[in-house]
PDB file of N, CA and C in Angstrom:
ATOM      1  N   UNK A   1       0.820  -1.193   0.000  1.00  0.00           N
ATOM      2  CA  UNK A   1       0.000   0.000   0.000  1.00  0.00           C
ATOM      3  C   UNK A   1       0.864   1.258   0.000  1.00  0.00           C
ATOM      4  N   UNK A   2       1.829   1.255   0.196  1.00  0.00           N
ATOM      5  CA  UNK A   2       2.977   2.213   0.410  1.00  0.00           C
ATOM      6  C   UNK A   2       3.159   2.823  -0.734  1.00  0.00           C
ATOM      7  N   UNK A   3       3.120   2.085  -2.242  1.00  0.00           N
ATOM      8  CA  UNK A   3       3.691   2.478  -3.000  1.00  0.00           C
ATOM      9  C   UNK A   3       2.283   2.959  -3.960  1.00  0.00           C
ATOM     10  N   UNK A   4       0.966   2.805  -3.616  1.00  0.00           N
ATOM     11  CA  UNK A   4       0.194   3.506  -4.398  1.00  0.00           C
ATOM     12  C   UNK A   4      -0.185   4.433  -4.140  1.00  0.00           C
ATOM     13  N   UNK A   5      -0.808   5.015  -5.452  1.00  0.00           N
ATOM     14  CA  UNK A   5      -1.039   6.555  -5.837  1.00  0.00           C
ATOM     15  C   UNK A   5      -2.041   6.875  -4.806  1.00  0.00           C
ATOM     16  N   UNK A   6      -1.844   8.300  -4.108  1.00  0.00           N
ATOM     17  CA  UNK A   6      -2.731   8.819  -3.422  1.00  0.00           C
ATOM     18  C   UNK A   6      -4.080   9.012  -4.060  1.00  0.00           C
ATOM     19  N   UNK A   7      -5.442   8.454  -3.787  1.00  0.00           N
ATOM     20  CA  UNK A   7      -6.695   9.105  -4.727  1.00  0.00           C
ATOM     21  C   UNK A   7      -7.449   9.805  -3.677  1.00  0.00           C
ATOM     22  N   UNK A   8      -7.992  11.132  -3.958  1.00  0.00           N
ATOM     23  CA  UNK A   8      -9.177  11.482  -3.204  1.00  0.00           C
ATOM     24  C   UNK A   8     -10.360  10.911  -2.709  1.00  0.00           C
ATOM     25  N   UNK A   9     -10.662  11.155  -2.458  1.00  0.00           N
ATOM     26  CA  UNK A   9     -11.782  10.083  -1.605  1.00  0.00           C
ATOM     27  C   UNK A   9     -12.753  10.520  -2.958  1.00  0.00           C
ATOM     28  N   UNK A  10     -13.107  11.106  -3.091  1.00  0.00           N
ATOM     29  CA  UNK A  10     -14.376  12.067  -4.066  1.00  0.00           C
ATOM     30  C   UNK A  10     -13.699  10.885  -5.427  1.00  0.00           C
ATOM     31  N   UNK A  11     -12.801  10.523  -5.243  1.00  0.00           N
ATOM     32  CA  UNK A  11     -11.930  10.149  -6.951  1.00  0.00           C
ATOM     33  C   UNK A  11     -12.012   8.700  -6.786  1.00  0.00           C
ATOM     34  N   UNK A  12     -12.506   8.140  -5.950  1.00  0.00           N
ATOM     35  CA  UNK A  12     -11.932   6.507  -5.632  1.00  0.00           C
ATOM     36  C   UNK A  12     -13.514   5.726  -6.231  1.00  0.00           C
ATOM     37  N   UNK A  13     -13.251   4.689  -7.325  1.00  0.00           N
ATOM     38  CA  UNK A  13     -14.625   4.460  -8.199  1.00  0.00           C
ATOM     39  C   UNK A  13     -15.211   3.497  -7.258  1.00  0.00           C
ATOM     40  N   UNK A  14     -14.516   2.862  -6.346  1.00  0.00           N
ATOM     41  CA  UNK A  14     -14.976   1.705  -5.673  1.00  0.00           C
ATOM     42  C   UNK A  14     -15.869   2.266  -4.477  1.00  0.00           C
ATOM     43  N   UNK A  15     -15.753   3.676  -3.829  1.00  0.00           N
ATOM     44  CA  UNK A  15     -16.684   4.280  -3.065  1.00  0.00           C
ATOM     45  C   UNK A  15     -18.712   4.344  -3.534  1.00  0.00           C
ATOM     46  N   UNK A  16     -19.485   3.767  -2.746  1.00  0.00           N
ATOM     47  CA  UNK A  16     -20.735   4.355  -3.544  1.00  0.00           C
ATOM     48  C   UNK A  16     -20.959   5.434  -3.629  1.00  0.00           C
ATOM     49  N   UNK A  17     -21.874   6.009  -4.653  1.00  0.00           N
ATOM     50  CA  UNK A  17     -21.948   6.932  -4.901  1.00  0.00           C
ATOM     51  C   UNK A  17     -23.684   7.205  -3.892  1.00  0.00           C
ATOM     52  N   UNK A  18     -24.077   8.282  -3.317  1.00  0.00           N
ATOM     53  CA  UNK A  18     -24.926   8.488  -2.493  1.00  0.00           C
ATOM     54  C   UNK A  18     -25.872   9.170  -3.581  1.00  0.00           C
ATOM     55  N   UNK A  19     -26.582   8.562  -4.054  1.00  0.00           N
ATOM     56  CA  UNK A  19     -27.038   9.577  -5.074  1.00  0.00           C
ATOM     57  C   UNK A  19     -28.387  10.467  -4.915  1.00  0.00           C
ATOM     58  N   UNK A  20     -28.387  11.639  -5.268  1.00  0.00           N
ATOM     59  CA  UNK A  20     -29.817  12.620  -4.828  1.00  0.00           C
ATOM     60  C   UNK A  20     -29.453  13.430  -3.433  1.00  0.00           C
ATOM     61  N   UNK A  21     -27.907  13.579  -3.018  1.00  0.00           N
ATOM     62  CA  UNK A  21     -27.392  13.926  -1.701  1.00  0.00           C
ATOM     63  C   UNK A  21     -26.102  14.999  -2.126  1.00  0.00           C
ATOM     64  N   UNK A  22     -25.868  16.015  -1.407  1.00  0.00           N
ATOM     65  CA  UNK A  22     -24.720  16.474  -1.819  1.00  0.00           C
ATOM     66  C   UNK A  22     -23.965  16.971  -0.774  1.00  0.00           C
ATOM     67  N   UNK A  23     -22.582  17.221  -0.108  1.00  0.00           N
ATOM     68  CA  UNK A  23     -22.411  17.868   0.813  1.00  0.00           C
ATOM     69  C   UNK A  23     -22.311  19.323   0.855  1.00  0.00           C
ATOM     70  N   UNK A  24     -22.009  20.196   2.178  1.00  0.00           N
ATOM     71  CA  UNK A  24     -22.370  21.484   2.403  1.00  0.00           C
ATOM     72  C   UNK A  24     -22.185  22.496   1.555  1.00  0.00           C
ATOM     73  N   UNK A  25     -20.517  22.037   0.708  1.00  0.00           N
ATOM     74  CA  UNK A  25     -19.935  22.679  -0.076  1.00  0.00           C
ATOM     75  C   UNK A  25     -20.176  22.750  -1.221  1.00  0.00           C
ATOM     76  N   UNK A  26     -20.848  21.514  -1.628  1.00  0.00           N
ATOM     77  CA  UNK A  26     -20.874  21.412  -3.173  1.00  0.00           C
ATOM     78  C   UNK A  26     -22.773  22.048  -3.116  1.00  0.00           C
ATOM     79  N   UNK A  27     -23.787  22.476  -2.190  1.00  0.00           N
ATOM     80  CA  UNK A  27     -24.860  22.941  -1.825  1.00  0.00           C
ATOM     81  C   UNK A  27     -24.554  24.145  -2.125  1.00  0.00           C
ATOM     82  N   UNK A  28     -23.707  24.860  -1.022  1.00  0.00           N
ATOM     83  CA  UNK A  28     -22.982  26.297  -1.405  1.00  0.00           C
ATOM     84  C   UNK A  28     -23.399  26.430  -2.883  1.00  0.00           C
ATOM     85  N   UNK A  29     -22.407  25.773  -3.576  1.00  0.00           N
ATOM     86  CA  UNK A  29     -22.371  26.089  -4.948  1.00  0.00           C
ATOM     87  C   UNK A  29     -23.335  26.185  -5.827  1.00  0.00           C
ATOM     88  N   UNK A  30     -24.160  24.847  -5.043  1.00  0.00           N
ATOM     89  CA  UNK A  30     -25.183  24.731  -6.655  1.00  0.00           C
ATOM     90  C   UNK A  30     -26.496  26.177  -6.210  1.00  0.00           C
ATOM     91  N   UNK A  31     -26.319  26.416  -4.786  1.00  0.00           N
ATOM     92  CA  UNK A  31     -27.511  27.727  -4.645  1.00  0.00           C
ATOM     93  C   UNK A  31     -26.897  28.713  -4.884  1.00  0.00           C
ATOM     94  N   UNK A  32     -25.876  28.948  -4.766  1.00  0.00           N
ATOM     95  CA  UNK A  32     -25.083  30.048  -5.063  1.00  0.00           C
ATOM     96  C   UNK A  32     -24.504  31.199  -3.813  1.00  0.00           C
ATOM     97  N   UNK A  33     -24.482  30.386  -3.047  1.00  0.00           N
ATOM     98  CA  UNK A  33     -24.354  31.126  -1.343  1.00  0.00           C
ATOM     99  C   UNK A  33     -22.543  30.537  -0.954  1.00  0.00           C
ATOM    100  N   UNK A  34     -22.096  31.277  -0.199  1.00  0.00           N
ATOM    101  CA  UNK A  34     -20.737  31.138   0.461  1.00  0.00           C
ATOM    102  C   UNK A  34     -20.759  29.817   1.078  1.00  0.00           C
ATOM    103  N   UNK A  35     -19.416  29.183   1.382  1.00  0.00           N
ATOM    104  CA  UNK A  35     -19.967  28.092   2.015  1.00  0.00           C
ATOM    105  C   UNK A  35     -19.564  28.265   3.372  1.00  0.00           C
ATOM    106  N   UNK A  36     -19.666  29.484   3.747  1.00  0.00           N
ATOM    107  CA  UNK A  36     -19.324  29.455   5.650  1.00  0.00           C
ATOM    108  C   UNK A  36     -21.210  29.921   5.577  1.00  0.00           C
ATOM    109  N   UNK A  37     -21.998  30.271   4.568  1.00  0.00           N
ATOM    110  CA  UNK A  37     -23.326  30.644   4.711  1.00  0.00           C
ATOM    111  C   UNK A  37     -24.039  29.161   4.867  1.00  0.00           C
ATOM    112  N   UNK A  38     -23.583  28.035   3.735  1.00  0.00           N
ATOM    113  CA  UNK A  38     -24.081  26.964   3.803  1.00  0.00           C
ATOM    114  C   UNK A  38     -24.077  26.146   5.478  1.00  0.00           C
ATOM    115  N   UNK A  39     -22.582  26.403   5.925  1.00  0.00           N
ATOM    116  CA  UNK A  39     -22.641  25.707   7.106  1.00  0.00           C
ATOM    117  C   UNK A  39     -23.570  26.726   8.140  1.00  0.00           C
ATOM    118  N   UNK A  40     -23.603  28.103   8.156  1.00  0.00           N
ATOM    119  CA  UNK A  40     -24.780  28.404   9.055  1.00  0.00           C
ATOM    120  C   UNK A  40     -25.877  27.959   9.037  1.00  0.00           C
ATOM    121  N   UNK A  41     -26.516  27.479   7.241  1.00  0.00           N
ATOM    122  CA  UNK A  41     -27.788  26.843   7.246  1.00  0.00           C
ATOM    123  C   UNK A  41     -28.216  25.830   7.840  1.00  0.00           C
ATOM    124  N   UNK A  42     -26.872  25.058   8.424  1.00  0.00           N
ATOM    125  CA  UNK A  42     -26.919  23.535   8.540  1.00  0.00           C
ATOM    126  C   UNK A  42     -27.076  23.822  10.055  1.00  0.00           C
ATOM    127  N   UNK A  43     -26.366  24.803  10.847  1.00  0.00           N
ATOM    128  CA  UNK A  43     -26.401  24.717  12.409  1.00  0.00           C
ATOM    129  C   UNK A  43     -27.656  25.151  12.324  1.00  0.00           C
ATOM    130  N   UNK A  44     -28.462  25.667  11.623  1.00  0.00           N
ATOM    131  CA  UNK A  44     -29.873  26.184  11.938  1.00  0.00           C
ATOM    132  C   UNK A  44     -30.942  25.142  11.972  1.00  0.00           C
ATOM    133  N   UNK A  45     -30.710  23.831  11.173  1.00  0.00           N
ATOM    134  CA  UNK A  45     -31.513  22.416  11.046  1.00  0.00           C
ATOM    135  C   UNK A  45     -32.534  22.254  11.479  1.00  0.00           C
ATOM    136  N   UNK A  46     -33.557  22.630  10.423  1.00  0.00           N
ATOM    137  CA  UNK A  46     -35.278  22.531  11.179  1.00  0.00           C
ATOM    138  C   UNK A  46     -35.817  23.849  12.039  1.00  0.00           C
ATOM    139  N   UNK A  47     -35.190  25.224  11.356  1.00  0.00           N
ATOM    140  CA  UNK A  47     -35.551  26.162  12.413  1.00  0.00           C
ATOM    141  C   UNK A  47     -35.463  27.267  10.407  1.00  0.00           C
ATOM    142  N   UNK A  48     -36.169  27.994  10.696  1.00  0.00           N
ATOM    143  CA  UNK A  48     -36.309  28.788   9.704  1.00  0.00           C
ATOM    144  C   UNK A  48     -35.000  29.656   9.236  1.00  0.00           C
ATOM    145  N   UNK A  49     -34.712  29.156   7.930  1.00  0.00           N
ATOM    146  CA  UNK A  49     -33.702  29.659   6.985  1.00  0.00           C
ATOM    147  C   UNK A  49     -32.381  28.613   7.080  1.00  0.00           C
ATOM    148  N   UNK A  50     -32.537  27.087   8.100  1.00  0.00           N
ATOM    149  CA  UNK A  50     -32.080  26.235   8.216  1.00  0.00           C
ATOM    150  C   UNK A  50     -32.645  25.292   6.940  1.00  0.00           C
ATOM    151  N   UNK A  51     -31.457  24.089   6.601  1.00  0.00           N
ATOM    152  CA  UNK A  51     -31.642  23.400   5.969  1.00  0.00           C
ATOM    153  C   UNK A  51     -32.695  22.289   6.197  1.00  0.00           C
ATOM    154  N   UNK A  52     -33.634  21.649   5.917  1.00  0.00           N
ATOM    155  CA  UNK A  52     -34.648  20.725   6.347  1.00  0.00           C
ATOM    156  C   UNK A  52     -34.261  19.123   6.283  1.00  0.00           C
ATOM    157  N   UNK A  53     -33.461  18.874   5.444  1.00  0.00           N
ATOM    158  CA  UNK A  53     -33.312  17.655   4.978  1.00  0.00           C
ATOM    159  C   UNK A  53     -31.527  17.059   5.292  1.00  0.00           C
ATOM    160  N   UNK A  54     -30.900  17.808   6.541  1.00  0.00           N
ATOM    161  CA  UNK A  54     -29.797  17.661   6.424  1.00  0.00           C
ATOM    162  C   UNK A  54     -29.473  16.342   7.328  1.00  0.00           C
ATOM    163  N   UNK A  55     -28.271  15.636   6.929  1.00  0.00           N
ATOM    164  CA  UNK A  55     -27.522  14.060   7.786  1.00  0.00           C
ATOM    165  C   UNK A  55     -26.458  14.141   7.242  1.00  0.00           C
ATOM    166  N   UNK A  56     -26.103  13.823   9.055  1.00  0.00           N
ATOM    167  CA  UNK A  56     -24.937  13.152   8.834  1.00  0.00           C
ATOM    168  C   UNK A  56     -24.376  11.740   8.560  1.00  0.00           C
ATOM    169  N   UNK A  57     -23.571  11.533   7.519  1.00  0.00           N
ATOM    170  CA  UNK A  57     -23.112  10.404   6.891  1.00  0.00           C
ATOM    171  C   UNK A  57     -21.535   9.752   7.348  1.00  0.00           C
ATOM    172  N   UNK A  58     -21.371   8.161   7.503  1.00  0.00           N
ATOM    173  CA  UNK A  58     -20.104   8.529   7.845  1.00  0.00           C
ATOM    174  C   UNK A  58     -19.798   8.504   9.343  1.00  0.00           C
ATOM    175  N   UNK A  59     -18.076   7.634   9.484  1.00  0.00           N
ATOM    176  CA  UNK A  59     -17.669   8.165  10.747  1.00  0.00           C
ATOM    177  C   UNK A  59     -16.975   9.396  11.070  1.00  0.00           C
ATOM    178  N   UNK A  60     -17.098  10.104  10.398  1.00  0.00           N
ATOM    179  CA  UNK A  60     -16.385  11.503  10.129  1.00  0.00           C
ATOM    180  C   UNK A  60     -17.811  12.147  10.195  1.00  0.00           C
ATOM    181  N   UNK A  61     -17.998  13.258  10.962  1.00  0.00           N
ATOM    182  CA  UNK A  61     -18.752  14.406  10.728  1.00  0.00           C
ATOM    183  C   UNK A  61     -19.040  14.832   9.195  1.00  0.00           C
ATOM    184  N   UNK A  62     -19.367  14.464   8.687  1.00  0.00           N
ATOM    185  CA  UNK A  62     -19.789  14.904   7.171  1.00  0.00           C
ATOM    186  C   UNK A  62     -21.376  14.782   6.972  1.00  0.00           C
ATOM    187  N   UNK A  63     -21.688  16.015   6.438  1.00  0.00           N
ATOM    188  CA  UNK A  63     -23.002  16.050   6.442  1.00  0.00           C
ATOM    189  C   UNK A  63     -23.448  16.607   5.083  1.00  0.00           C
ATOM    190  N   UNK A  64     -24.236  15.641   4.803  1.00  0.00           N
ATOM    191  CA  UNK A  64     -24.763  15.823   3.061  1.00  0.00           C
ATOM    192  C   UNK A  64     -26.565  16.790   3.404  1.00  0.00           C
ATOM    193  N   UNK A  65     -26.952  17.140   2.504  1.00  0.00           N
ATOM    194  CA  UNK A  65     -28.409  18.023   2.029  1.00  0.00           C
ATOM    195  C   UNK A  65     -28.521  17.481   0.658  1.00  0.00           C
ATOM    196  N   UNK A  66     -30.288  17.555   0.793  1.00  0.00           N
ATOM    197  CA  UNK A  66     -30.976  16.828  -0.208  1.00  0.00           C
ATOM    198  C   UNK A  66     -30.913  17.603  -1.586  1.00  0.00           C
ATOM    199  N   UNK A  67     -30.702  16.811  -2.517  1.00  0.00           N
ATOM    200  CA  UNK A  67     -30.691  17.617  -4.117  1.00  0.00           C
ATOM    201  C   UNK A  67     -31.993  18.584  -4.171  1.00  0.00           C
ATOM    202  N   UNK A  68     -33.041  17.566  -3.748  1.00  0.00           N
ATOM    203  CA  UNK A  68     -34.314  18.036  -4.287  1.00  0.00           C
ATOM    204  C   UNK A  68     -34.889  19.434  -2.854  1.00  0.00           C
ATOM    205  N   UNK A  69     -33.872  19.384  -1.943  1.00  0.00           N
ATOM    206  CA  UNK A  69     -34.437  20.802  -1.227  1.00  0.00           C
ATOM    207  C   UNK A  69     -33.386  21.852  -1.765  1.00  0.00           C
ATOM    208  N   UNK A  70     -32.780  21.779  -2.442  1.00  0.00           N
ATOM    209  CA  UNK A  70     -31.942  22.795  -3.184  1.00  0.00           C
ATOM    210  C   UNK A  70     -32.709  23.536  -3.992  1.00  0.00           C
ATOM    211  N   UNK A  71     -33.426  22.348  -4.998  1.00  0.00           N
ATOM    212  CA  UNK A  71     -34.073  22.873  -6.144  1.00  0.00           C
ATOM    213  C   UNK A  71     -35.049  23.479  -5.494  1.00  0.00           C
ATOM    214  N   UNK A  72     -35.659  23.251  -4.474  1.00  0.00           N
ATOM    215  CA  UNK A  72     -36.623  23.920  -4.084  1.00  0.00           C
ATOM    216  C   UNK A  72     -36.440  25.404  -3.556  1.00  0.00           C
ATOM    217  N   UNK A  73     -34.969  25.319  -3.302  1.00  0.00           N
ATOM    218  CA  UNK A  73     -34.702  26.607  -2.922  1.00  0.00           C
ATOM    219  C   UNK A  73     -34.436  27.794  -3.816  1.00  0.00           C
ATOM    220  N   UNK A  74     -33.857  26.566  -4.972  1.00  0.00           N
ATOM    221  CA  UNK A  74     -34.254  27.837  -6.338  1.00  0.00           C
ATOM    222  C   UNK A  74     -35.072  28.165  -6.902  1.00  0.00           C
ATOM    223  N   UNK A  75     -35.814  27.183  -6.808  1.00  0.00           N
ATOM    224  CA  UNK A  75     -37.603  27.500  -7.007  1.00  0.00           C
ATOM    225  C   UNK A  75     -38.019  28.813  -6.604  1.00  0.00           C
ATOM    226  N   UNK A  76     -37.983  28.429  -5.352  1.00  0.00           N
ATOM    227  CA  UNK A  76     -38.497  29.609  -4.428  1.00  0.00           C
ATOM    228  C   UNK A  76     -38.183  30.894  -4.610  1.00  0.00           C
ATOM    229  N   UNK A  77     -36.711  30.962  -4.527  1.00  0.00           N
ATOM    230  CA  UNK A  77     -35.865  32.127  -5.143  1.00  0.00           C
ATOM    231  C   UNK A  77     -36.059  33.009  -6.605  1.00  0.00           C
ATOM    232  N   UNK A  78     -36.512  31.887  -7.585  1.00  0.00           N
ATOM    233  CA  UNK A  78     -36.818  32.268  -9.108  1.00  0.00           C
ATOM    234  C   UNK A  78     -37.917  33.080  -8.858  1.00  0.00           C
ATOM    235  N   UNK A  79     -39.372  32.724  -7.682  1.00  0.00           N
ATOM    236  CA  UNK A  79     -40.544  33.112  -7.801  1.00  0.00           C
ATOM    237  C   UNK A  79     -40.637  34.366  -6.845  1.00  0.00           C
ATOM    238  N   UNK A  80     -39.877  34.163  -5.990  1.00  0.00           N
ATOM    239  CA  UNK A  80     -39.670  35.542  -5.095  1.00  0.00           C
ATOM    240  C   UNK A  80     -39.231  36.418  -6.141  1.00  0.00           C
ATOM    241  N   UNK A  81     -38.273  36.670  -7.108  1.00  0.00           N
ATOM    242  CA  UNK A  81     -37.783  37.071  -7.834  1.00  0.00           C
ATOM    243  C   UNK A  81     -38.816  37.280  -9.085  1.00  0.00           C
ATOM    244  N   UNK A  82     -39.299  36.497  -9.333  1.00  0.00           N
ATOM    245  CA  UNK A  82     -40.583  37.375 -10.759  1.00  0.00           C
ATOM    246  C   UNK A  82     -41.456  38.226 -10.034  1.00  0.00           C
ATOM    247  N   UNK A  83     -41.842  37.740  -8.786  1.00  0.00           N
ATOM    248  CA  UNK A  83     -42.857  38.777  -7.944  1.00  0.00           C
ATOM    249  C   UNK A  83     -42.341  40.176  -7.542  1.00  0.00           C
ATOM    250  N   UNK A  84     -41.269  40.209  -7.406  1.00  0.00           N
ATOM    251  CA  UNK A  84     -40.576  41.999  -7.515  1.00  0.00           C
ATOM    252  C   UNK A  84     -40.571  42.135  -8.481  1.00  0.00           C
ATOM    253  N   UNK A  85     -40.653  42.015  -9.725  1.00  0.00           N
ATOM    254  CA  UNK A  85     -40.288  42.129 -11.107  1.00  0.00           C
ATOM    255  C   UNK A  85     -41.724  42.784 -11.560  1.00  0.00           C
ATOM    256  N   UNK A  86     -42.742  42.138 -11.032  1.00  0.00           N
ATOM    257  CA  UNK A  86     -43.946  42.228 -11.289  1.00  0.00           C
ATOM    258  C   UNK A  86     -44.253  43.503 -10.613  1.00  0.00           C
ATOM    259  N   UNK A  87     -44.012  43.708  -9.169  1.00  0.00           N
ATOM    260  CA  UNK A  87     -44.169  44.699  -8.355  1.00  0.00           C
ATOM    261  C   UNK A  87     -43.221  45.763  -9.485  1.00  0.00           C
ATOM    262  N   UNK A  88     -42.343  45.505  -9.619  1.00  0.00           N
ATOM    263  CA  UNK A  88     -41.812  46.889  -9.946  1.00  0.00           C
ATOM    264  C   UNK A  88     -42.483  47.680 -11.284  1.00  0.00           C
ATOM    265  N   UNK A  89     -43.281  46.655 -12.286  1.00  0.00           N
ATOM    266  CA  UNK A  89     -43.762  46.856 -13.339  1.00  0.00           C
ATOM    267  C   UNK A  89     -44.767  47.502 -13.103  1.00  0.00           C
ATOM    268  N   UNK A  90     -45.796  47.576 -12.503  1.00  0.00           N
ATOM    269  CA  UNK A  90     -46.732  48.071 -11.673  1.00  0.00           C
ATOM    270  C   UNK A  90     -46.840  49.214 -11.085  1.00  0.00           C
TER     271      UNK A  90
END
């Protein structure tokens, strides 16, 4: 074992893949928020502007959020967003 190549954990094919789950960071990204914002969402868990769907995975503290409450969060965001649009037209 000494002499093989270091792989990332994220890089290793023999790991399952958790699928419909993402962790804090890669959440950050896909909503488009900082990810020291993502981890505030997560200490907030089940309390308003907290994440709803968050676990921890793992003997390591690692904690994944659901694909599908993301989308919902852009959902939400898209429609908050036509409704000022609308207001402002008005």
């Amino acid at each position: 074992m000494a002499n093989s190549p270091k792989v990332k954990l994220s890089e290793n094919p023999e790991l399952p893949v958790l699928e419909g789950w993402v962790n804090l960071t890669e959440a950050a990204e896909i909503i488009g928020i900082t990810r020291q914002h993502s981890y505030k969402k997560a200490s907030r868990f089940g309390q308003v502007g907290g994440y709803k769907t968050l676990h921890r995975v793992g003997n390591q503290a690692t904690y994944v959020v659901a694909t599908s409450e993301l989308d919902e969060i852009l959902k939400d965001r898209k429609e908050k967003a036509q409704i000022k649009k609308e207001e402002n037209v008005d």
